[in-house]
PDB file of N, CA and C in Angstrom:
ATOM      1  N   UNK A   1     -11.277 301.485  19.233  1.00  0.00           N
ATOM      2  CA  UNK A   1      -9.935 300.936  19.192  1.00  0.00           C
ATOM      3  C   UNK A   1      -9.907 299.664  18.360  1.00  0.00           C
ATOM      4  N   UNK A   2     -10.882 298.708  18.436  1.00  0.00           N
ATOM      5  CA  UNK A   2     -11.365 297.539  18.150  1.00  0.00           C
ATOM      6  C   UNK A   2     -11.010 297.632  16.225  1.00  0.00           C
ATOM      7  N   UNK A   3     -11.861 298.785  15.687  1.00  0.00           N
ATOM      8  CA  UNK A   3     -11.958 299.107  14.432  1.00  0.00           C
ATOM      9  C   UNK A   3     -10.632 299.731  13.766  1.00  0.00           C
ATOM     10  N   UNK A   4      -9.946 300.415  14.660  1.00  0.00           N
ATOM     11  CA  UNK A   4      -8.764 301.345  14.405  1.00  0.00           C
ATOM     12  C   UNK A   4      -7.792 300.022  13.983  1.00  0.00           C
ATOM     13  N   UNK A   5      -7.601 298.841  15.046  1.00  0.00           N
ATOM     14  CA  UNK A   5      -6.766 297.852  14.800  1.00  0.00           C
ATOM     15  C   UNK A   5      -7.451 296.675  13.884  1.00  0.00           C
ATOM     16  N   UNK A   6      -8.186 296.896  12.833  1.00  0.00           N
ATOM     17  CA  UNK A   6      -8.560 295.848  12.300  1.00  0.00           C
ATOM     18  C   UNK A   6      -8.410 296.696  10.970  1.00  0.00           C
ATOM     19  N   UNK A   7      -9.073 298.147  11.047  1.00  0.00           N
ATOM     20  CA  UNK A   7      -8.810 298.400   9.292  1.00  0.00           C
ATOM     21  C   UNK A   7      -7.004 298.661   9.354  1.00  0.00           C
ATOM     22  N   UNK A   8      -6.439 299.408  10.783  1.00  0.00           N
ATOM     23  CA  UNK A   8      -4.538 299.304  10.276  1.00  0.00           C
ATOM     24  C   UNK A   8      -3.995 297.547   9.563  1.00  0.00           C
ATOM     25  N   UNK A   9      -4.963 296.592  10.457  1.00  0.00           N
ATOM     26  CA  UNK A   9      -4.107 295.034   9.904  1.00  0.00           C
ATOM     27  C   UNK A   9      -4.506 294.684   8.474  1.00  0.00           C
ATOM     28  N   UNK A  10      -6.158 294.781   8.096  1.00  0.00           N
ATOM     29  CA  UNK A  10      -6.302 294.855   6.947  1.00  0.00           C
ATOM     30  C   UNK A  10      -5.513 295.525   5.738  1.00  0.00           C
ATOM     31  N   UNK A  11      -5.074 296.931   6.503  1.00  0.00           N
ATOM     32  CA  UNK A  11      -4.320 297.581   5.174  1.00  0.00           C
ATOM     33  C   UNK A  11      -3.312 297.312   5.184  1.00  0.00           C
ATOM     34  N   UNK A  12      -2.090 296.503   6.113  1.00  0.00           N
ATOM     35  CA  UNK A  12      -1.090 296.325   6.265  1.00  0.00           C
ATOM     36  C   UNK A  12      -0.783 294.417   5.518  1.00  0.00           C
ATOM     37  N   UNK A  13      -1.858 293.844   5.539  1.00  0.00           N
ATOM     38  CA  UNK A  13      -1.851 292.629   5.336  1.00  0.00           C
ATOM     39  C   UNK A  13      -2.064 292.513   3.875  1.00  0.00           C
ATOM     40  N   UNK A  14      -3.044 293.622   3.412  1.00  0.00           N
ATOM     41  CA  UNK A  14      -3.238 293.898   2.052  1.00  0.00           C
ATOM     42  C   UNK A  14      -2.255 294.177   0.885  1.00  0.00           C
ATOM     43  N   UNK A  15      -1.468 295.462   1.694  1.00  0.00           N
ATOM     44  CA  UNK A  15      -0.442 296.071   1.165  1.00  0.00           C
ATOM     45  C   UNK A  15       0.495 295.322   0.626  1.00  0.00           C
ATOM     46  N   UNK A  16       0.881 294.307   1.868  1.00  0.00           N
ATOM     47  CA  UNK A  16       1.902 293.222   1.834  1.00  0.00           C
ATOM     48  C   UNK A  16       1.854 292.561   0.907  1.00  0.00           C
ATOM     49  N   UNK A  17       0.359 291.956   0.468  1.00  0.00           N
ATOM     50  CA  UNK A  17       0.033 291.113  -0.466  1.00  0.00           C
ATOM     51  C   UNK A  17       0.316 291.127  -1.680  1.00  0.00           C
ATOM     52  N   UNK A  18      -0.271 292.782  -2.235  1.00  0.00           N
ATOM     53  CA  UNK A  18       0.264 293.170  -3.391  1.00  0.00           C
ATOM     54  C   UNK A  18       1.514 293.184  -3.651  1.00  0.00           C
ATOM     55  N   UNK A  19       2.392 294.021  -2.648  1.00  0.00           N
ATOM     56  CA  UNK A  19       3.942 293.840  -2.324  1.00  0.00           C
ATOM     57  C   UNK A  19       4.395 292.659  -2.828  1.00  0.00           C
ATOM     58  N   UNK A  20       4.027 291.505  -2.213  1.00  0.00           N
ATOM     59  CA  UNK A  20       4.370 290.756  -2.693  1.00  0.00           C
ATOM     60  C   UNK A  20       4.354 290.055  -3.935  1.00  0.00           C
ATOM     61  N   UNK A  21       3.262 289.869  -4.547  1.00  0.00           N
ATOM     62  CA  UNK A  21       2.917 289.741  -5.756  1.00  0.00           C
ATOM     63  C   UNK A  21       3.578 290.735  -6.536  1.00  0.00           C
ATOM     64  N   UNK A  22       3.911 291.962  -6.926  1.00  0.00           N
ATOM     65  CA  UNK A  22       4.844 292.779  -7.221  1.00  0.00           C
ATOM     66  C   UNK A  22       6.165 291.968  -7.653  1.00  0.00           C
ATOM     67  N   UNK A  23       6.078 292.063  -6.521  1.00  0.00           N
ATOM     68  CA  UNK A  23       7.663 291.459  -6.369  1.00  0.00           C
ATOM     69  C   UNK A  23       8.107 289.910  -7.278  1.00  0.00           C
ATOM     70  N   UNK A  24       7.437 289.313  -7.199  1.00  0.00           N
ATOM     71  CA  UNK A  24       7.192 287.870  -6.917  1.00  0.00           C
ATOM     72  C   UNK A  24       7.432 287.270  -8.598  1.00  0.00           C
ATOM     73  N   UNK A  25       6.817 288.963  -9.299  1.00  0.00           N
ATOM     74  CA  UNK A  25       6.322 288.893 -10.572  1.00  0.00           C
ATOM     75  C   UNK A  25       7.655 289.217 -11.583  1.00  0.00           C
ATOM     76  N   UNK A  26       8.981 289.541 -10.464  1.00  0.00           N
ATOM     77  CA  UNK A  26       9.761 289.352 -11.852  1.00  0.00           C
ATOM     78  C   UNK A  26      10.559 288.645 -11.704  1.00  0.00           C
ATOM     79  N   UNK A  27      10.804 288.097 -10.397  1.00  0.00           N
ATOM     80  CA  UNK A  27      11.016 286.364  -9.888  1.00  0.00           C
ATOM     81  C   UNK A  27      11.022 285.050 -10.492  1.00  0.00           C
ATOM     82  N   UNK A  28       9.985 284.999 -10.925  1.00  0.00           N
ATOM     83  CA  UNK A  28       9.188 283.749 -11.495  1.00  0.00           C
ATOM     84  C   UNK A  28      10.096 283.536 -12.986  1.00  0.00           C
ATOM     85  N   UNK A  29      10.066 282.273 -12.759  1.00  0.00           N
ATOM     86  CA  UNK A  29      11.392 281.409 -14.086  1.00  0.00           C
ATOM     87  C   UNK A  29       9.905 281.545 -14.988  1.00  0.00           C
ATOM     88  N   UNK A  30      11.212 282.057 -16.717  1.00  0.00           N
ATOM     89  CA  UNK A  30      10.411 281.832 -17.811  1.00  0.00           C
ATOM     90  C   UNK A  30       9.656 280.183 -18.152  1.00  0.00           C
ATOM     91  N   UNK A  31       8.273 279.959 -18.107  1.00  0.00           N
ATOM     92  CA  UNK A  31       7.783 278.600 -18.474  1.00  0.00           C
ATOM     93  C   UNK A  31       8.422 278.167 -19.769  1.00  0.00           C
ATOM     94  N   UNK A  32       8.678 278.697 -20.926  1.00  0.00           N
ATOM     95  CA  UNK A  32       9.140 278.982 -22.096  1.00  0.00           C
ATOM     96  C   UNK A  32       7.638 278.718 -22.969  1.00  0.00           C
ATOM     97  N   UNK A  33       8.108 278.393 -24.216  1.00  0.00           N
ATOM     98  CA  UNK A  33       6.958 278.277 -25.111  1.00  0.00           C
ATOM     99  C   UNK A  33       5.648 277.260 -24.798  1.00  0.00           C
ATOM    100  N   UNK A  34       4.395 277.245 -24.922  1.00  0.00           N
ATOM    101  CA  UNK A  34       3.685 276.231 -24.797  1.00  0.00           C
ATOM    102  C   UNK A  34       2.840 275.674 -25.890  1.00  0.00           C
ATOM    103  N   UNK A  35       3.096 274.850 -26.711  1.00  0.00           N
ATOM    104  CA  UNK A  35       2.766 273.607 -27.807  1.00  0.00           C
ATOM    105  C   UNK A  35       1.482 272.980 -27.477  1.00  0.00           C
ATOM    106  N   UNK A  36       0.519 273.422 -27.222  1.00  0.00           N
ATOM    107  CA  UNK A  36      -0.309 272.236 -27.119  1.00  0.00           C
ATOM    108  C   UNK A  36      -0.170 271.311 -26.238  1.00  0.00           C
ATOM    109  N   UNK A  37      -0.017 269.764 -26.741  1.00  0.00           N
ATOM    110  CA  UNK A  37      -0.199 269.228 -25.982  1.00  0.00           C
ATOM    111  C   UNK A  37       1.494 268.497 -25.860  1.00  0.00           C
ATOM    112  N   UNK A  38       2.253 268.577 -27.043  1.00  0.00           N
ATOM    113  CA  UNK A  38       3.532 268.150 -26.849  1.00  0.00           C
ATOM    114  C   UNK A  38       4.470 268.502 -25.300  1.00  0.00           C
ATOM    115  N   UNK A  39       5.068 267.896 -25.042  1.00  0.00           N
ATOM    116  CA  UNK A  39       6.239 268.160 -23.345  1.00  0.00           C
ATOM    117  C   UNK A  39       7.346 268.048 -24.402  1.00  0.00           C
ATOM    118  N   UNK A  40       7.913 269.227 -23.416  1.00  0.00           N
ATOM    119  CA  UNK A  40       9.350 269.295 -23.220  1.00  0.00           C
ATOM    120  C   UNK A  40      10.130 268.864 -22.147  1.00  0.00           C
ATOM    121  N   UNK A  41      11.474 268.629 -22.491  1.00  0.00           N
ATOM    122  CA  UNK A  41      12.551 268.647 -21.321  1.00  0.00           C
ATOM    123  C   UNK A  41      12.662 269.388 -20.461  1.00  0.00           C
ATOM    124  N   UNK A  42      12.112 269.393 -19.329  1.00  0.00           N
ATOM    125  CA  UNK A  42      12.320 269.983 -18.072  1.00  0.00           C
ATOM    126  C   UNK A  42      10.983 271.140 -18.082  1.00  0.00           C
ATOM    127  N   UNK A  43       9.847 270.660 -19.240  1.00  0.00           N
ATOM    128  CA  UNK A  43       8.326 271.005 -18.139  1.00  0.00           C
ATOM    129  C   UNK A  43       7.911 271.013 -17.082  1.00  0.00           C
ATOM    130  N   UNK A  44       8.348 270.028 -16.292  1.00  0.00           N
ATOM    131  CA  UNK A  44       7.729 269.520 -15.486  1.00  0.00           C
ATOM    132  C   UNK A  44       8.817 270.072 -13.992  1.00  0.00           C
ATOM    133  N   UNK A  45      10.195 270.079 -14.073  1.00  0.00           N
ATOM    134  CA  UNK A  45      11.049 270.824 -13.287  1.00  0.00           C
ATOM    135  C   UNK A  45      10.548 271.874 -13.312  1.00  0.00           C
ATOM    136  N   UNK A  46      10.235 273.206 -14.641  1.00  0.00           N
ATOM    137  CA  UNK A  46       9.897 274.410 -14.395  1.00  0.00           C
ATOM    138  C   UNK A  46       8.498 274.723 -13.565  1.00  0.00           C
ATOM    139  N   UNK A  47       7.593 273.716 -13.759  1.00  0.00           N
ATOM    140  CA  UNK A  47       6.345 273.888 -12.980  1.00  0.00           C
ATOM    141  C   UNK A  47       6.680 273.850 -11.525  1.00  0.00           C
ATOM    142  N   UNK A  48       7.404 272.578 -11.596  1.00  0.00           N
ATOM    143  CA  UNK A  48       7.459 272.141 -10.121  1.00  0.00           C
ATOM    144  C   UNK A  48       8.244 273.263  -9.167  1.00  0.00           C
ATOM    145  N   UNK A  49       9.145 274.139  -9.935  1.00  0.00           N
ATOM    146  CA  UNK A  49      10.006 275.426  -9.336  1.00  0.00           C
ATOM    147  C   UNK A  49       8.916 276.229  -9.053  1.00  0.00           C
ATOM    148  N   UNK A  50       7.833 277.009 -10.130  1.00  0.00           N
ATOM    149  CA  UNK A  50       6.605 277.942 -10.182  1.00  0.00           C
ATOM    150  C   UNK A  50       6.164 277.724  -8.802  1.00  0.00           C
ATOM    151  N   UNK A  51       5.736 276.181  -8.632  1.00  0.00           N
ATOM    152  CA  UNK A  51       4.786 275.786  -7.074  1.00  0.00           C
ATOM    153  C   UNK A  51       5.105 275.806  -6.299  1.00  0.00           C
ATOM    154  N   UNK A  52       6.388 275.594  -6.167  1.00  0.00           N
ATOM    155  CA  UNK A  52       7.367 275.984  -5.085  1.00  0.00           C
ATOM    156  C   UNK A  52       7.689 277.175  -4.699  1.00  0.00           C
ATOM    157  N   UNK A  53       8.016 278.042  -5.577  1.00  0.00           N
ATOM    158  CA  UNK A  53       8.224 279.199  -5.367  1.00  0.00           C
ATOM    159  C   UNK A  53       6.769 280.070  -4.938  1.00  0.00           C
ATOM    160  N   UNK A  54       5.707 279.697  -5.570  1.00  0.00           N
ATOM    161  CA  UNK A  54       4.700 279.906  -5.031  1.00  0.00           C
ATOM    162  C   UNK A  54       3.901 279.371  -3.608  1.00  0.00           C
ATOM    163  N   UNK A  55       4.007 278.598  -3.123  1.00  0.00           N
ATOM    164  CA  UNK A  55       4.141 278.436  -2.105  1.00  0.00           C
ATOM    165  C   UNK A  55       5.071 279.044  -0.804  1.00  0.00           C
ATOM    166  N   UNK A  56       6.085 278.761  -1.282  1.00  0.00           N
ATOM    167  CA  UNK A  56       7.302 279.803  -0.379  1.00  0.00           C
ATOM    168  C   UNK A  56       6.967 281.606  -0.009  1.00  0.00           C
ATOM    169  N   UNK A  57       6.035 281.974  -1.138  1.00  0.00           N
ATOM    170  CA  UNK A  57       6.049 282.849  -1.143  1.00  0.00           C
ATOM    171  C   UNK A  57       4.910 283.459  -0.330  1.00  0.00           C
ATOM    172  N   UNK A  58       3.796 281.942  -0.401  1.00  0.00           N
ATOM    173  CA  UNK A  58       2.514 282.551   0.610  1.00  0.00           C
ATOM    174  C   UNK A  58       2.707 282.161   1.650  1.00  0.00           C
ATOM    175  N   UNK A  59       3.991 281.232   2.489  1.00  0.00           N
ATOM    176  CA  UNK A  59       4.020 280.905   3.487  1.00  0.00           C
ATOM    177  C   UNK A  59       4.819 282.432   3.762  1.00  0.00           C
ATOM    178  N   UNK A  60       5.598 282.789   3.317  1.00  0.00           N
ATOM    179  CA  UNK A  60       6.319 283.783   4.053  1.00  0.00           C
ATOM    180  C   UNK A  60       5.575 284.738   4.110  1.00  0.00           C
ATOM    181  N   UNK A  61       4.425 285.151   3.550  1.00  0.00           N
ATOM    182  CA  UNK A  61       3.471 286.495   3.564  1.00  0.00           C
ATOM    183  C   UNK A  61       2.430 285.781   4.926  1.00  0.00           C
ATOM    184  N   UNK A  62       2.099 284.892   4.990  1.00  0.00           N
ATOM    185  CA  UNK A  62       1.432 284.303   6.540  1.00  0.00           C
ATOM    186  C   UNK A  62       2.521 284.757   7.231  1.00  0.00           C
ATOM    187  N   UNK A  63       4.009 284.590   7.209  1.00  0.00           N
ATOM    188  CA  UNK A  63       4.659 284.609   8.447  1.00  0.00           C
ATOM    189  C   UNK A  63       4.782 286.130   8.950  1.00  0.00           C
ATOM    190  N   UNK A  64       4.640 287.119   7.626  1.00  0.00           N
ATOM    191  CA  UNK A  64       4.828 288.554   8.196  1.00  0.00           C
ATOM    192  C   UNK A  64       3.394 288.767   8.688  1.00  0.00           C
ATOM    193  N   UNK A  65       2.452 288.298   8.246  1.00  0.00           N
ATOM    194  CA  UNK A  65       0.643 288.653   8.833  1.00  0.00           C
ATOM    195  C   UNK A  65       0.762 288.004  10.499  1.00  0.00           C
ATOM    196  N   UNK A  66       1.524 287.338  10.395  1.00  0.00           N
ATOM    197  CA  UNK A  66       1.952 286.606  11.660  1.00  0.00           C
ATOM    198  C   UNK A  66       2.258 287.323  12.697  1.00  0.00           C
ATOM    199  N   UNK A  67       3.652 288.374  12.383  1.00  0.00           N
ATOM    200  CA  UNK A  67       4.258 288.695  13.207  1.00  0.00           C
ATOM    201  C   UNK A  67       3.653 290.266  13.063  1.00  0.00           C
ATOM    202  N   UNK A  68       2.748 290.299  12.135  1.00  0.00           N
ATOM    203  CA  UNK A  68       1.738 291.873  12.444  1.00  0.00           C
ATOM    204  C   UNK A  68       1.108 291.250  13.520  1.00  0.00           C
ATOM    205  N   UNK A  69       0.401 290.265  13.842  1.00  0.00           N
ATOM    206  CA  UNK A  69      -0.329 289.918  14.186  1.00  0.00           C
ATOM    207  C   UNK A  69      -0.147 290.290  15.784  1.00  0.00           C
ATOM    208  N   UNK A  70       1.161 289.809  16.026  1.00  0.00           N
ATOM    209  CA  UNK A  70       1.656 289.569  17.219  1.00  0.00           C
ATOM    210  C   UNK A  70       2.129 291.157  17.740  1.00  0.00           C
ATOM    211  N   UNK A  71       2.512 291.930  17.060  1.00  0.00           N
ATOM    212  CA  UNK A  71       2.581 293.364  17.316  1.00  0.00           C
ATOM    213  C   UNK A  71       1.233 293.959  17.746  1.00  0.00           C
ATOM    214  N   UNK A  72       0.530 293.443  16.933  1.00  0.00           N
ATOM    215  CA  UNK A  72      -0.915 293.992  17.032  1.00  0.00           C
ATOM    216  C   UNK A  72      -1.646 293.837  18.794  1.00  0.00           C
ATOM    217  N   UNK A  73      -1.068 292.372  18.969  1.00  0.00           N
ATOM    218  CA  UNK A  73      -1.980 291.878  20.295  1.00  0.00           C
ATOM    219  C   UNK A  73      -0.952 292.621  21.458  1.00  0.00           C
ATOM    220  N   UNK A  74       0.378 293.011  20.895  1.00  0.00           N
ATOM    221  CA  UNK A  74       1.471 293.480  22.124  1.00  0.00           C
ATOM    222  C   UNK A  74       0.713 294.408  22.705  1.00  0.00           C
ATOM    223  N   UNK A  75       0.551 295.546  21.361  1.00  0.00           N
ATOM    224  CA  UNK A  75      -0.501 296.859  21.514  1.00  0.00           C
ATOM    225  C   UNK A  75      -1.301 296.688  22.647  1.00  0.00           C
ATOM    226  N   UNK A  76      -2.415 295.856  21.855  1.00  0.00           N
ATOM    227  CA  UNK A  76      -3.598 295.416  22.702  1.00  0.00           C
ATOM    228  C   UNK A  76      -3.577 295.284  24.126  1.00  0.00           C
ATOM    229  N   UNK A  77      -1.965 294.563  24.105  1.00  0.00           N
ATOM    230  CA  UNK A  77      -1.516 294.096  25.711  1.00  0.00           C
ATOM    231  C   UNK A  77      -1.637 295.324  26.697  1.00  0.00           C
ATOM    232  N   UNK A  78      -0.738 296.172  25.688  1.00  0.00           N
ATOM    233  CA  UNK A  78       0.014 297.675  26.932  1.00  0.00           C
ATOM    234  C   UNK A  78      -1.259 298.401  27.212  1.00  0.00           C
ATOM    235  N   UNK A  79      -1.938 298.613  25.627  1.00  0.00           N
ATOM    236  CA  UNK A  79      -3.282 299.663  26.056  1.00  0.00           C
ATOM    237  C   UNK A  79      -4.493 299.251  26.721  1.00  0.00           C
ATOM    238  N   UNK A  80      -4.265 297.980  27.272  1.00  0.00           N
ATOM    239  CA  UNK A  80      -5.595 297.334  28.155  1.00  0.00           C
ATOM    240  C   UNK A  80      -5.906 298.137  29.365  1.00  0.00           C
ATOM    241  N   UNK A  81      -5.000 298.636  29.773  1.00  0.00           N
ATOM    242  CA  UNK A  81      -5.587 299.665  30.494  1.00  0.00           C
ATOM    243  C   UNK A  81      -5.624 298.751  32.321  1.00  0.00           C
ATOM    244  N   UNK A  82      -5.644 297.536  32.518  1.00  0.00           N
ATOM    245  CA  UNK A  82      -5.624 297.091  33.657  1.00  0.00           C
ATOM    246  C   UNK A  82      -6.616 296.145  33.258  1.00  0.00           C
ATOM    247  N   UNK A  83      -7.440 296.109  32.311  1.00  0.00           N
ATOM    248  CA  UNK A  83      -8.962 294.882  32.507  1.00  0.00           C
ATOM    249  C   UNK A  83      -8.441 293.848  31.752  1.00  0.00           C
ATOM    250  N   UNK A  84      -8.540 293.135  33.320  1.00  0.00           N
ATOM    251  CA  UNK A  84      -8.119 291.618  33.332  1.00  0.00           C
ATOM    252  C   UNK A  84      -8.503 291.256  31.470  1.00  0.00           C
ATOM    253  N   UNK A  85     -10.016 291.483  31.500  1.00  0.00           N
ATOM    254  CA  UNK A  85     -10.640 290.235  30.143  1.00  0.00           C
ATOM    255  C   UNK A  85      -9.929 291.133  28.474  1.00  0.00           C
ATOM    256  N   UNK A  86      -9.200 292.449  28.812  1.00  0.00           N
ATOM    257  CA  UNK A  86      -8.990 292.556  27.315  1.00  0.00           C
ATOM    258  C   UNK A  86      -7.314 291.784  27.452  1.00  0.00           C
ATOM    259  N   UNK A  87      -6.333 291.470  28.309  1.00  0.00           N
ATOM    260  CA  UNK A  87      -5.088 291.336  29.059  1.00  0.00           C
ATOM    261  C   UNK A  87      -4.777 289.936  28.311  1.00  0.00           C
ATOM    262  N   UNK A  88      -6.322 289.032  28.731  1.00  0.00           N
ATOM    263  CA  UNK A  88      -6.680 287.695  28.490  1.00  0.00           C
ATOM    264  C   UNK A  88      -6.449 287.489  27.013  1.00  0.00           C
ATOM    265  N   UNK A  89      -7.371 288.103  26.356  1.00  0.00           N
ATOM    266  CA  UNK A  89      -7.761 288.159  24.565  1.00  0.00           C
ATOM    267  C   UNK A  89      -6.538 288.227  24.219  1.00  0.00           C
ATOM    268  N   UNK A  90      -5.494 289.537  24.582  1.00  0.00           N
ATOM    269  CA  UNK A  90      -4.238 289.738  23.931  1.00  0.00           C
ATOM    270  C   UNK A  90      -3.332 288.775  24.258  1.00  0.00           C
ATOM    271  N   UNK A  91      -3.129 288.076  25.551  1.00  0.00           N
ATOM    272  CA  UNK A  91      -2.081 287.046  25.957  1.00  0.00           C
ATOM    273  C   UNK A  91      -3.323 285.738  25.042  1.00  0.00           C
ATOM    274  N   UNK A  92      -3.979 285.271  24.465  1.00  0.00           N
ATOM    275  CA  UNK A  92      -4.560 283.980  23.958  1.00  0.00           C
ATOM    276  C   UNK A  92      -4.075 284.614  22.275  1.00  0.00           C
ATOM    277  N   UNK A  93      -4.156 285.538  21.989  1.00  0.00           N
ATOM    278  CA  UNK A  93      -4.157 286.234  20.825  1.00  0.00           C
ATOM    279  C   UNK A  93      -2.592 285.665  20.420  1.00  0.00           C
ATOM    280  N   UNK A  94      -1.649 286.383  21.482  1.00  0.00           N
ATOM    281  CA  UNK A  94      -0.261 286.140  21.098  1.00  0.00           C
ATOM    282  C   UNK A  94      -0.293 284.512  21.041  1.00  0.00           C
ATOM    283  N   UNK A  95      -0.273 283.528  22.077  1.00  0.00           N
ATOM    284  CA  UNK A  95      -0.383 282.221  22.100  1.00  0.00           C
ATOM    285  C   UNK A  95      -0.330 281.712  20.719  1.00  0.00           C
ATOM    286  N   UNK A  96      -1.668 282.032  20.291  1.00  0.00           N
ATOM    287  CA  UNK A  96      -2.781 281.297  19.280  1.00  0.00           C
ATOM    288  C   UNK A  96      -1.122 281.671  18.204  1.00  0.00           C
ATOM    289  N   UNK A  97      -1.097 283.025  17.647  1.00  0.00           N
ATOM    290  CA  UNK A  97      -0.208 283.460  16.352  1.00  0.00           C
ATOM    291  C   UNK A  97       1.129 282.689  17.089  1.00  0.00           C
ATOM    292  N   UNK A  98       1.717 282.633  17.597  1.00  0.00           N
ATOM    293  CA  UNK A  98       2.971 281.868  17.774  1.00  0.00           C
ATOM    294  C   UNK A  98       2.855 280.573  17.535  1.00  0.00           C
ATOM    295  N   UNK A  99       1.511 279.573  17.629  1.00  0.00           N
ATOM    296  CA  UNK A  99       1.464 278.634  17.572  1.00  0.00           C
ATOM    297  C   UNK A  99       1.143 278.149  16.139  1.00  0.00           C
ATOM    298  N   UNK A 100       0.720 279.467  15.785  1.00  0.00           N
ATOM    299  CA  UNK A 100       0.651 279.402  14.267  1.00  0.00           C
ATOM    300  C   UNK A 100       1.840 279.594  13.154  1.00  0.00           C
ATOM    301  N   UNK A 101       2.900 280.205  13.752  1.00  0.00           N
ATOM    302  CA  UNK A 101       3.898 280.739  13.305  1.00  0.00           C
ATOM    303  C   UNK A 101       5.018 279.249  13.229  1.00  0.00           C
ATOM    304  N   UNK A 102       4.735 278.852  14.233  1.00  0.00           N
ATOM    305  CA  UNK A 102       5.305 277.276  14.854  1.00  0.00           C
ATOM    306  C   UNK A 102       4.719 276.597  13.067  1.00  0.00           C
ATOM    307  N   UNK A 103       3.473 276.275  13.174  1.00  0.00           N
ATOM    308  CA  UNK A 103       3.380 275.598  12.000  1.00  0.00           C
ATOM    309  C   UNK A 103       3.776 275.768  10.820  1.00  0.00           C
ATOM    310  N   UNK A 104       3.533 276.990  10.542  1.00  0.00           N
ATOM    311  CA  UNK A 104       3.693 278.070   8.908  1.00  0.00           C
ATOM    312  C   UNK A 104       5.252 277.789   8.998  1.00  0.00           C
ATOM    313  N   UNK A 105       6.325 277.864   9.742  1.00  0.00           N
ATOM    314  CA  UNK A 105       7.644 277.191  10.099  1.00  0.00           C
ATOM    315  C   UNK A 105       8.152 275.693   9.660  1.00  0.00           C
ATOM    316  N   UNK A 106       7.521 274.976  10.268  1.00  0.00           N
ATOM    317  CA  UNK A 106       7.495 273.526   9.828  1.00  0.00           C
ATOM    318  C   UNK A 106       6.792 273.254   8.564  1.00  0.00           C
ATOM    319  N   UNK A 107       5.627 273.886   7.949  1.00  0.00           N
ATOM    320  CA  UNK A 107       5.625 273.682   6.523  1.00  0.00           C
ATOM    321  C   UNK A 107       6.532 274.441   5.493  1.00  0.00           C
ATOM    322  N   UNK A 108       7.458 275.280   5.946  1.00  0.00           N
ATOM    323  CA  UNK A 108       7.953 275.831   4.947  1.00  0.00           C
ATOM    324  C   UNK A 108       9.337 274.829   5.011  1.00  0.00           C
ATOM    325  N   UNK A 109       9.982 273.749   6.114  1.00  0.00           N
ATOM    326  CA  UNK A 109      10.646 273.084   6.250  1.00  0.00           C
ATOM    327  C   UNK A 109      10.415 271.867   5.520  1.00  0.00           C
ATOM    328  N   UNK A 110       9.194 271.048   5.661  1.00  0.00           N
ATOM    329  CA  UNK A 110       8.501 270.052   4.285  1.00  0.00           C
ATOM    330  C   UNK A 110       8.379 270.913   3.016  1.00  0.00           C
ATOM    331  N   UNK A 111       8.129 272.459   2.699  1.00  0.00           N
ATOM    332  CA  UNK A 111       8.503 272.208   1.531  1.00  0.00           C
ATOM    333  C   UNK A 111       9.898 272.670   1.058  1.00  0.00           C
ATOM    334  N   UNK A 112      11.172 272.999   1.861  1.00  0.00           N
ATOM    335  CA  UNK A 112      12.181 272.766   1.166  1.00  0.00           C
ATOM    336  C   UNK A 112      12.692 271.394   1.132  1.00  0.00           C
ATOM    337  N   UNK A 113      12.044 270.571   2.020  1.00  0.00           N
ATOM    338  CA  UNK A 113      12.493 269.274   1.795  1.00  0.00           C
ATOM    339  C   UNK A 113      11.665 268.639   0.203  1.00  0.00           C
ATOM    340  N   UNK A 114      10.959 268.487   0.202  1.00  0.00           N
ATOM    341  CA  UNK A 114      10.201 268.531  -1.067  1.00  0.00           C
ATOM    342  C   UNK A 114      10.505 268.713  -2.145  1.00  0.00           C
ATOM    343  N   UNK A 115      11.066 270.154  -2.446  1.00  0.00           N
ATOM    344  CA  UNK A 115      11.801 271.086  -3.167  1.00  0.00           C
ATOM    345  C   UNK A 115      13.327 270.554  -3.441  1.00  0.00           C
ATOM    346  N   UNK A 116      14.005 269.796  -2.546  1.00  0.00           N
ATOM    347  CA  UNK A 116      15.307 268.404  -2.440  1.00  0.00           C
ATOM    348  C   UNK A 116      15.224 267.440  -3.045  1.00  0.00           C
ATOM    349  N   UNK A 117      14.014 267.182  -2.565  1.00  0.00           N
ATOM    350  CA  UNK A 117      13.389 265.369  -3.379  1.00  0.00           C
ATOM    351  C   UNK A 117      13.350 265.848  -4.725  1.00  0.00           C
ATOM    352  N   UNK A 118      12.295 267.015  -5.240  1.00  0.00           N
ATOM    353  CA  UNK A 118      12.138 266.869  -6.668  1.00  0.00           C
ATOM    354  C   UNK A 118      13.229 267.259  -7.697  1.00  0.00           C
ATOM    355  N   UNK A 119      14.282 267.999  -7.017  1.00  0.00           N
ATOM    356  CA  UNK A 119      15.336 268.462  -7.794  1.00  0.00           C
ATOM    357  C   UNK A 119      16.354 267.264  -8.033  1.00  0.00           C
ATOM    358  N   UNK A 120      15.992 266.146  -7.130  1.00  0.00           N
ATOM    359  CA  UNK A 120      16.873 264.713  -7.423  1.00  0.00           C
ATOM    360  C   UNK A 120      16.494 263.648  -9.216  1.00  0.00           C
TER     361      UNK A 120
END
């Protein structure tokens, strides 16, 4: 069971990844031409959009690995079968990803704040 739920999250976390990147890839603002070492007007806005948007984009792929995550341990929950110590793993399991989900939340909140500041 152990193996069954680790290669389904792997391929599901994987999938996503590419998915995303896919996606992500016709998203992304043209950098425009690049000169060497000369700058342009609004280099430095278009980067700063790229990192942003790149970022946004791996916080939200944590938040769906997240909430696989948490499906995953529900599973775990129902099919425990009655033993107390697998009951345990799945209720610390859920804990742990919610508390993680809590954070991956609040950084995606610093960086739209971030994303405010630099557009000023």
């Amino acid at each position: 069971m152990k193996k069954l739920l680790t290669t389904v999250s792997s391929t599901i976390g994987s999938s996503l990844f590419f998915m995303n990147n896919a996606l992500a890839a016709g998203n992304l603002p043209d950098p425009g031409p690049i000169n060497g070492l000369e700058s342009q007007a609004g280099d430095s806005a278009s980067v700063t959009a790229i990192i942003i948007k790149i970022i946004t984009y791996i916080l939200d792929l944590i938040l769906i690995i997240g909430i696989v995550y948490v499906i995953i341990a529900g599973l775990r929950l129902i099919v425990s079968g009655g033993d107390e110590g697998e009951k345990d793993k799945a209720k610390q399991t859920i804990i742990y990803v919610i508390v993680g989900i809590i954070v991956v939340i609040f950084a995606r909140v610093i960086v739209n704040f971030a994303d405010n500041v630099f557009r000023q």
